[in-house]
Protein backbone atom coordinates (compact mmCIF):
# COMPACT_ATOMS: atom_id res chain seq x y z
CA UNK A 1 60.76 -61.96 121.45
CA UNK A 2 63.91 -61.74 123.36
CA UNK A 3 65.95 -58.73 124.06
CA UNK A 4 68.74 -59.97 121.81
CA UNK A 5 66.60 -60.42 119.51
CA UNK A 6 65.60 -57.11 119.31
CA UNK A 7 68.88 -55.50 119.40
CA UNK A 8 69.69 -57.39 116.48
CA UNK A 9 66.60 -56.14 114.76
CA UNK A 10 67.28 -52.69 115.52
CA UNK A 11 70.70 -53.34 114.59
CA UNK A 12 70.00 -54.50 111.33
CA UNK A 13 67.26 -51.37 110.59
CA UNK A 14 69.96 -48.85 111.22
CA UNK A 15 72.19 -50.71 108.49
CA UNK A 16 69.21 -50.34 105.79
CA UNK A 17 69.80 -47.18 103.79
CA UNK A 18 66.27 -47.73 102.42
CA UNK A 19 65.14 -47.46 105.79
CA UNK A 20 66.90 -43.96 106.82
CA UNK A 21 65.46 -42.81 103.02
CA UNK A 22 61.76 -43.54 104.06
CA UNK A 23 62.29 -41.71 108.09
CA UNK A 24 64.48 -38.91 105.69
CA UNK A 25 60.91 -38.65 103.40
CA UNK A 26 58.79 -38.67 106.46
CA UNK A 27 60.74 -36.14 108.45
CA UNK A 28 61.27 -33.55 105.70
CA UNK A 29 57.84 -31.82 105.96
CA UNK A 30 58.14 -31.18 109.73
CA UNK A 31 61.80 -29.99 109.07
CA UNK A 32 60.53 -27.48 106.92
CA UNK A 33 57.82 -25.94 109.43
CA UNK A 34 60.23 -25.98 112.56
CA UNK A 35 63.08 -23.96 110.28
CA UNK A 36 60.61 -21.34 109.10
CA UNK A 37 59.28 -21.25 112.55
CA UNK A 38 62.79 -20.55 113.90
CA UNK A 39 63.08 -17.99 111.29
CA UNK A 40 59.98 -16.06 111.88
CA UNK A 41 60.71 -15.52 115.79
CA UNK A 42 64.15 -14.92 115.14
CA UNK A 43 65.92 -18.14 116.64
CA UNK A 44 69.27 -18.35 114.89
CA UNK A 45 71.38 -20.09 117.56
CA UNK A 46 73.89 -22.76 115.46
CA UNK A 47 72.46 -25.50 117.38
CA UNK A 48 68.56 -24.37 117.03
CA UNK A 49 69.17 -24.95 113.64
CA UNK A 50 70.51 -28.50 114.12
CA UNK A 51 68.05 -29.44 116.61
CA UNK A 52 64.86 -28.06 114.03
CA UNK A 53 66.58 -30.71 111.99
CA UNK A 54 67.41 -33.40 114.44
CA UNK A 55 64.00 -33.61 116.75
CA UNK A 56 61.67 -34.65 113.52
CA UNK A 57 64.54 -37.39 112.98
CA UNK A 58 64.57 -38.47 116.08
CA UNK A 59 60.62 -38.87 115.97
CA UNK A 60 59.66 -40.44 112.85
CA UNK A 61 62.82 -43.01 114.30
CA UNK A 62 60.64 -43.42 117.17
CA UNK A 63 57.70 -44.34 114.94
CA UNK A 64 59.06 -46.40 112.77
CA UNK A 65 61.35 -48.32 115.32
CA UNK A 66 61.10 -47.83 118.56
CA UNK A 67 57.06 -47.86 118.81
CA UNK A 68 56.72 -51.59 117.64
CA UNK A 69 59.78 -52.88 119.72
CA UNK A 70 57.90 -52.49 122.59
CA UNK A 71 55.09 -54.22 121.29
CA UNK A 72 57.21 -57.03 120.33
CA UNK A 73 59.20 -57.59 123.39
CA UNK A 74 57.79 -61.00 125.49
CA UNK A 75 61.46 -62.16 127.16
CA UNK A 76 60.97 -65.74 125.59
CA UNK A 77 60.33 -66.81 122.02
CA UNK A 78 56.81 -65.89 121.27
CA UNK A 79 56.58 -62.82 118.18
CA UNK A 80 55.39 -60.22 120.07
CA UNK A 81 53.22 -59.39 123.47
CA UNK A 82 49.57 -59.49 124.42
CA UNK A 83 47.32 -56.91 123.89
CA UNK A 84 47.49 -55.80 127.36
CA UNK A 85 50.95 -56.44 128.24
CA UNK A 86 51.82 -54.71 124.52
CA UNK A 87 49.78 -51.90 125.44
CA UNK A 88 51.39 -51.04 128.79
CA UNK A 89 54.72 -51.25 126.93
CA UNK A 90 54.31 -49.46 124.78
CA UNK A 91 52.67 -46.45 126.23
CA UNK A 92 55.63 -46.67 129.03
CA UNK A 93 58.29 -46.47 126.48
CA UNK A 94 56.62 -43.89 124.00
CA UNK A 95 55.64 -41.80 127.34
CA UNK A 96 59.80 -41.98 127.93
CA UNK A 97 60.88 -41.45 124.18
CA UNK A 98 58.46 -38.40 124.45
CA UNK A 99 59.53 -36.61 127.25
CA UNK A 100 63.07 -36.98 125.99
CA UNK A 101 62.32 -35.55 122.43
CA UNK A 102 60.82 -32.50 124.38
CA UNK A 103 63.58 -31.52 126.88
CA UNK A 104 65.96 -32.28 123.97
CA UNK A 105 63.76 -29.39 122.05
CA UNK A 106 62.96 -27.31 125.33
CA UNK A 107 66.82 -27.36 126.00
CA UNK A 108 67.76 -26.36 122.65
CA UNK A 109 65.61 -23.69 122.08
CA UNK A 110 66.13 -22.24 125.22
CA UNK A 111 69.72 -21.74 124.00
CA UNK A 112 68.12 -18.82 121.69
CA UNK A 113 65.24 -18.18 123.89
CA UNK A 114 64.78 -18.09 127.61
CA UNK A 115 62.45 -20.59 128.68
CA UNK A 116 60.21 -21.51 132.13
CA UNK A 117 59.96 -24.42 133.94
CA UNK A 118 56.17 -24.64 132.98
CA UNK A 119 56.86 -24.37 129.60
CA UNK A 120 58.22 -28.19 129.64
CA UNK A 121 55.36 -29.54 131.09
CA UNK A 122 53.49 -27.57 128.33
CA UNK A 123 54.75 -29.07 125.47
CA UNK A 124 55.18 -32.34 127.19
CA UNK A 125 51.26 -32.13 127.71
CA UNK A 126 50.47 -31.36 123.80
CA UNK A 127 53.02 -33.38 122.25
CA UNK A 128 52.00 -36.31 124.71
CA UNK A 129 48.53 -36.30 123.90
CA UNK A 130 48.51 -36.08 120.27
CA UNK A 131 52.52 -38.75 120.54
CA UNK A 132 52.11 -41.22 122.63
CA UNK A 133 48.43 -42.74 121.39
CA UNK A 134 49.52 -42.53 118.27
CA UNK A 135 52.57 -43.80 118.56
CA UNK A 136 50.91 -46.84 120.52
CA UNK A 137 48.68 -47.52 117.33
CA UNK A 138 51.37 -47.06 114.46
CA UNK A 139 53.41 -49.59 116.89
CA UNK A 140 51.05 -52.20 117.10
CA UNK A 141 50.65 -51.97 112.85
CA UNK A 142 53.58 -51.91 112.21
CA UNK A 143 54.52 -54.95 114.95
CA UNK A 144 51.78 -57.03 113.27
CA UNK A 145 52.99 -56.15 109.67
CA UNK A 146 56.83 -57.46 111.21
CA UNK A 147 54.98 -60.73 112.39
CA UNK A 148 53.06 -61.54 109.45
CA UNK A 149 55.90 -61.39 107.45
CA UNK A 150 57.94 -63.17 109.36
CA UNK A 151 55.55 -66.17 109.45
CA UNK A 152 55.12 -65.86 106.00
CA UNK A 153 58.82 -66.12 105.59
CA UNK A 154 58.89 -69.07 107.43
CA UNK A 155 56.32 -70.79 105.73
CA UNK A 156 57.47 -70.73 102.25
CA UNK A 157 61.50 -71.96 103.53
CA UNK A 158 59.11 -75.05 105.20
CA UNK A 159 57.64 -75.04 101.93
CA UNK A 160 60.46 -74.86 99.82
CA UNK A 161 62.04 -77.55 102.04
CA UNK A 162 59.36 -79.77 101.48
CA UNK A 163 59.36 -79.66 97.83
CA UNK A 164 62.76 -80.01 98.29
CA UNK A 165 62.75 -83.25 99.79
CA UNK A 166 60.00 -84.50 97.94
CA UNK A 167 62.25 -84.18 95.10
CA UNK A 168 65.29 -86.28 96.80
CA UNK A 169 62.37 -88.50 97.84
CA UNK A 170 61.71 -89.18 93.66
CA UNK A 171 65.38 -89.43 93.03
CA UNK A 172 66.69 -91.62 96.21
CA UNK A 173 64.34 -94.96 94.59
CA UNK A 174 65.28 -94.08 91.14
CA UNK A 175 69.16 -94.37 91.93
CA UNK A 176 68.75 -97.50 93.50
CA UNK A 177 66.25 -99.44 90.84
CA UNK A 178 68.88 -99.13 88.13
CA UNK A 179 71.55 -100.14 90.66
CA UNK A 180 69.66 -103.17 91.36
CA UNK A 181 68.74 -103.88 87.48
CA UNK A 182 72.24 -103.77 87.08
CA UNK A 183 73.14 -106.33 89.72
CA UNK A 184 70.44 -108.75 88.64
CA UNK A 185 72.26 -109.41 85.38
CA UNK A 186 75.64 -110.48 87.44
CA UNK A 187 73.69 -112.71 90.00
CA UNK A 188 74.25 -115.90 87.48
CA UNK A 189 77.28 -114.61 85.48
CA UNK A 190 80.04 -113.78 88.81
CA UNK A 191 78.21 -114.96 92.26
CA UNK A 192 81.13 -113.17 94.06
CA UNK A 193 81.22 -109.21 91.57
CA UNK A 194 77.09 -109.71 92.24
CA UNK A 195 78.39 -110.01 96.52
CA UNK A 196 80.23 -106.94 95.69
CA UNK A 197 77.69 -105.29 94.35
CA UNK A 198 75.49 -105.71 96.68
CA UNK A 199 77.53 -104.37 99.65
CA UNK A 200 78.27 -101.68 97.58
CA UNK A 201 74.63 -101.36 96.97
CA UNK A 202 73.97 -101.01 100.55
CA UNK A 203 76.70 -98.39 101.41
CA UNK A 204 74.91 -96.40 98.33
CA UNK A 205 71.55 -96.28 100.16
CA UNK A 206 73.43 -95.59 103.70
CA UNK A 207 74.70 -92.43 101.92
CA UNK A 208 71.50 -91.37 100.03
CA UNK A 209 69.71 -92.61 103.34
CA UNK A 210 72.12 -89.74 105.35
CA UNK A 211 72.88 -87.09 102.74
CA UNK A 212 68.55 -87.35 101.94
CA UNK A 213 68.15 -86.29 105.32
CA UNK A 214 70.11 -82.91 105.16
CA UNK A 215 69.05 -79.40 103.68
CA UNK A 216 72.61 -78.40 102.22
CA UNK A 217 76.15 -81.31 102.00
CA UNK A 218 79.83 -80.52 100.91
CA UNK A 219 80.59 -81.12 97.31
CA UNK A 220 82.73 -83.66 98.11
CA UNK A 221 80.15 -85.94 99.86
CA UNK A 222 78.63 -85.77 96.69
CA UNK A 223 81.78 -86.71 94.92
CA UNK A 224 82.17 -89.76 97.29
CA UNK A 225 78.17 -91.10 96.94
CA UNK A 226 78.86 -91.17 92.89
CA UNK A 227 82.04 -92.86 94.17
CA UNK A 228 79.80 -95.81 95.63
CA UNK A 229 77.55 -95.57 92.40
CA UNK A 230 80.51 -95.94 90.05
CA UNK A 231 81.53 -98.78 92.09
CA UNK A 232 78.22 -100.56 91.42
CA UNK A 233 78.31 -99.82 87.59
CA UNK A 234 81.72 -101.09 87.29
CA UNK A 235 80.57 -104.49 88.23
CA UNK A 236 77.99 -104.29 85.50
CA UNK A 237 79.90 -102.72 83.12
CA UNK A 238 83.36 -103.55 83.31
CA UNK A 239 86.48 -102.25 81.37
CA UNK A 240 83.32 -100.39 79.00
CA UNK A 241 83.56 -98.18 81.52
CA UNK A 242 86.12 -95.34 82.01
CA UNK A 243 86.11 -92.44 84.16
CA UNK A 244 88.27 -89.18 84.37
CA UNK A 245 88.23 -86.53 87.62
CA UNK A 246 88.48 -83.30 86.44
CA UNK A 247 88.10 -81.93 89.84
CA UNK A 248 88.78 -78.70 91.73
CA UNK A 249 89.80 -79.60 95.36
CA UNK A 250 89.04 -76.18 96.30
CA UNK A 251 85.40 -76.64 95.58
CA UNK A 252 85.40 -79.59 98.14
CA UNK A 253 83.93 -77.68 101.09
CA UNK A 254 81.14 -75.47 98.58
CA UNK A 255 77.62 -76.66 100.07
CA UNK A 256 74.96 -77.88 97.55
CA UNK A 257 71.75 -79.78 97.67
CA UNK A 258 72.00 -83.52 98.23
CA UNK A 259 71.70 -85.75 95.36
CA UNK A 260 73.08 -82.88 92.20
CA UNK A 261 75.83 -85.06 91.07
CA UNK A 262 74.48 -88.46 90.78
CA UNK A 263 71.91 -88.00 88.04
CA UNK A 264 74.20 -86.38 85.83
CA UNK A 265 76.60 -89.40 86.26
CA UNK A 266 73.92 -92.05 85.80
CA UNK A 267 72.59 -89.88 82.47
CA UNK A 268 75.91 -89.94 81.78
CA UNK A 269 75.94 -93.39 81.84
CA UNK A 270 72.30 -94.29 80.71
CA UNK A 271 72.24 -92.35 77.30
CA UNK A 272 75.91 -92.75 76.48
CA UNK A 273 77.79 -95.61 76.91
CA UNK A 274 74.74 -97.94 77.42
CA UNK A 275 74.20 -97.08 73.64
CA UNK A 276 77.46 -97.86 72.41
CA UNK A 277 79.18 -100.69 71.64
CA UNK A 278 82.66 -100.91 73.50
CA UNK A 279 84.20 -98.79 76.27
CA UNK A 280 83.42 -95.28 76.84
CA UNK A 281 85.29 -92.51 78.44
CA UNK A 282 82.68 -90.49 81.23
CA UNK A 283 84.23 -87.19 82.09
CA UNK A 284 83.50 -85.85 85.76
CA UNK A 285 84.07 -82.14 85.95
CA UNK A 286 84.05 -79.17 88.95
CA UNK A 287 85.74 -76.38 88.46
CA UNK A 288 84.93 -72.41 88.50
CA UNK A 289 84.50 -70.33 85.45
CA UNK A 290 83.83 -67.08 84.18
CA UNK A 291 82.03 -66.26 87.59
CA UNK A 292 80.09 -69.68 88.47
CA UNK A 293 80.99 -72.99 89.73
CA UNK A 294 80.35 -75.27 87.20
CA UNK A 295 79.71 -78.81 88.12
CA UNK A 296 79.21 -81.01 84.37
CA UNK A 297 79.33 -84.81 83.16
CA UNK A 298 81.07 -85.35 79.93
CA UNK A 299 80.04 -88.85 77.83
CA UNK A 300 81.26 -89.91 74.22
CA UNK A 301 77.90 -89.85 71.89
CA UNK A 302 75.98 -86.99 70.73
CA UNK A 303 72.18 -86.48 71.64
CA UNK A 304 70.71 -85.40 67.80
CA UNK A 305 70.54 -82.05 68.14
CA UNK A 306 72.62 -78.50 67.81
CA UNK A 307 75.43 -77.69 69.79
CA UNK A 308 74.48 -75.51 72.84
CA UNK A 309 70.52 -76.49 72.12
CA UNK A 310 69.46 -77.15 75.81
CA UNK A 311 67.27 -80.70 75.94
CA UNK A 312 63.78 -80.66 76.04
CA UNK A 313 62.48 -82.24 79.19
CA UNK A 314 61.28 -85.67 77.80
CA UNK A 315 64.96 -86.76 77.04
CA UNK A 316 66.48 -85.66 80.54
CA UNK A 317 64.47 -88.00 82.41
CA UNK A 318 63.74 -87.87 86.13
CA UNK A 319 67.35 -87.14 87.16
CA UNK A 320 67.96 -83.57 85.18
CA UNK A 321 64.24 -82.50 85.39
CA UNK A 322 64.39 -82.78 89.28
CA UNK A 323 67.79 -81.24 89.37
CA UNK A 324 66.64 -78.47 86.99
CA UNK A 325 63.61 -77.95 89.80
CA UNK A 326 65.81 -78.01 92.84
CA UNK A 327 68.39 -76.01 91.82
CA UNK A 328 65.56 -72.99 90.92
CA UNK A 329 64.11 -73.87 94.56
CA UNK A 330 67.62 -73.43 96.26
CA UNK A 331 69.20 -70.64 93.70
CA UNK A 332 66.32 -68.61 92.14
CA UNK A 333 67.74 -66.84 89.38
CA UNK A 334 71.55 -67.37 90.22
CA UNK A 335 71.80 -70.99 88.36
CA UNK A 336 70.88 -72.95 85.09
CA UNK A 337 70.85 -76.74 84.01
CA UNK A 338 72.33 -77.56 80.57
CA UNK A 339 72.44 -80.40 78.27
CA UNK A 340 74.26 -80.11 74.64
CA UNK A 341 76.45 -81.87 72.41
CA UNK A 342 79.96 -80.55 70.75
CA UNK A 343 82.75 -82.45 69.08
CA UNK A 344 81.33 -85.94 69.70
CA UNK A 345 80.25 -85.47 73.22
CA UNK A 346 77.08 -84.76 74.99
CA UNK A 347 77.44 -82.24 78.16
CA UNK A 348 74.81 -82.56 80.70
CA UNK A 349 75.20 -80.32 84.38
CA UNK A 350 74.86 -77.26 85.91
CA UNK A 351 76.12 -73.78 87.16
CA UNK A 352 75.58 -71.75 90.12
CA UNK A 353 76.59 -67.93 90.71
CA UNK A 354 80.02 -68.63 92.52
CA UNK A 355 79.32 -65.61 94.61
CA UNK A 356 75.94 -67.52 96.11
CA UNK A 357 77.76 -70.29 96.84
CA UNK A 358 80.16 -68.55 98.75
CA UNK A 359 83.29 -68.61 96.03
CA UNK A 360 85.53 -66.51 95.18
CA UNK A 361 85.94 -65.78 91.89
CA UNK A 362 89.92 -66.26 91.14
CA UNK A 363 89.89 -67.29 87.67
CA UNK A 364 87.68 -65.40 84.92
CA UNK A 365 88.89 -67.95 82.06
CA UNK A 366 88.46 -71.52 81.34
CA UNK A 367 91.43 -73.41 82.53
CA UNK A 368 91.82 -77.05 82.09
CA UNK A 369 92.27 -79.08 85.17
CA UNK A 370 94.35 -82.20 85.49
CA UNK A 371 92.64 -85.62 85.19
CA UNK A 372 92.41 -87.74 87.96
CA UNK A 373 91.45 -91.13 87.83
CA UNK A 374 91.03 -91.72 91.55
CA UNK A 375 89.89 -90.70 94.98
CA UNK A 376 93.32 -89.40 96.09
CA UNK A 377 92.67 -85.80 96.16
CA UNK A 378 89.08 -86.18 98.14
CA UNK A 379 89.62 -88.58 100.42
């Protein structure tokens, strides 16, 4: 591990109050001895007293921090040193940190009571012996715990980013077999809307192609691939088809998981106006409220069931069930998936703790947004 790296380990310990508890908790007994030590021989300098409080501080820091640094340090990018080369760091360092901590403690005392040269080399012959081995061994424990975790860190986000894309990888096929069933029925009907469609079609798969190969993408890139899908539909569908933007610009930037707004568009479209006879109005909604971004597709129908009743999996389909998954991988315990139907309309999205998306939370009531019924504001 690198040097920076370190310091912005350390760095990062000192801002833990959990971790100045646990040195507080380990320190306390030896406080306790060295004050009624100082009592008993009559040591009542000011700064004896701080010092029978400061030294077991300073050495339960050097335990607990300084000891496995110096296991850990390598000057590249490996997790920590060698045995050997561990070793001879660390005993170096601790045989520094110890000879500090006792002419720190020989000084101060000496304050209250005069002291000989020999005495330093005293202590600093006890307290090395029974230190600096142990402090070598608590090190290397502790370095090994910090490294173990670490990979194990690392292996569930490689883990998590695999089931990730495995998900996209279910979705991206899905998207673009109902595109295509759509098209098929305009091949004989309008040569020239089926043309359309198709280049359409293949800007579609450019963007699930690009946006499948990223981790995190703006909400409006998502905005823009249902866009493309809309396009397709249109051809299919015609004037049946209506949509209204109910859009919050400020939300354009806010990065999600690839591929969160296109299923609840093409349920939208699947479940509601496929099954009605005429047009149908599809409302696309992203806004923040009460605390979460809320990202939802609006369609006229109702599923059969209570209002606020969530849907059971078998009538989401692929799209919500792998959105439900991927938004638990990405936000565990700070979002939900919904699906209900109020006042002649069935709801199907999503919300996400604005606060883990990086929002601020201006607005703590539901206010309606103005419908847009084009690309103005996101282009």
């Amino acid at each position: 591990m690198r040097k920076s790296s370190l310091e912005a380990k350390l760095w990062a310990r000192l801002g833990r109050p959990f971790g100045w508890l646990t040195i507080l908790a380990f320190a306390l007994p030896f406080m306790v001895i060295r004050f009624f030590f100082f009592w008993k021989v009559g040591m009542s300098h000011p700064l004896t007293l701080v010092e029978a409080a400061l030294v077991p501080v300073l050495v339960s820091v050097g335990f607990a921090w300084i000891a496995p640094m110096a296991w850990r340090y390598t000057g590249d990018d490996r997790p920590r040193a060698g045995m050997l080369r561990g070793a001879f760091q660390s005993l170096l360092v601790n045989s520094i940190s110890v000879l500090l901590f006792v002419e720190m403690d020989v000084l101060v005392i000496g304050m209250s009571k005069p002291m000989l040269p020999s005495d330093f080399w005293t202590a600093a012959g006890w307290n090395g012996t029974l230190l600096i081995p142990l402090m070598t061994l608590v090190g290397y424990f502790i370095a090994m715990g910090e490294v173990l975790e670490e990979e194990r860190s690392q292996a569930d986000a490689q883990s998590k980013s695999a089931q990730d894309r495995a998900l996209q990888h279910q979705l991206s096929p899905h998207v673009l077999f109902n595109a295509l069933n759509g098209l098929a029925e305009l091949v004989r009907q309008d040569p020239a809307a089926a043309e359309q469609g198709l280049l359409d079609l293949a800007e579609l798969y450019r963007m699930v192609l690009d946006n499948g190969r990223l981790q995190w993408v703006p909400l409006k890139e998502e905005a823009r691939l249902v866009e493309r899908f809309l396009a397709v539909e249109k051809l299919r569908l015609g004037d049946r088809l209506h949509v209204i933007w109910e859009w919050d610009d400020e939300l354009n930037g806010v990065m999600v998981p690839p591929l969160v707004l296109q299923p609840l568009v093409e349920n939208a479209i699947k479940h509601g106006l496929s099954q009605r006879v005429g047009a149908s109005t599809v409302y696309i909604v992203a806004r923040v409220v009460l605390g979460e971004v809320e990202v939802r597709v609006d369609n006229q129908g109702e599923m059969g069931f209570k209002t606020g009743r969530p849907g059971r999996s078998g009538r989401q389909g692929v799209g919500l069930e792998n959105l439900t998954e991927r938004l638990k991988l990405n936000f565990p315990g700070e979002s939900s998936v919904f699906l209900e139907s109020e006042d002649g309309y069935t709801r199907a999205g999503f919300r996400v703790n604005a606060r883990a998306l990086g929002v601020p939370v201006h607005r703590d009531i539901e206010t309606p947004l103005a419908g847009n019924e084009s690309w103005t504001s996101l282009n």
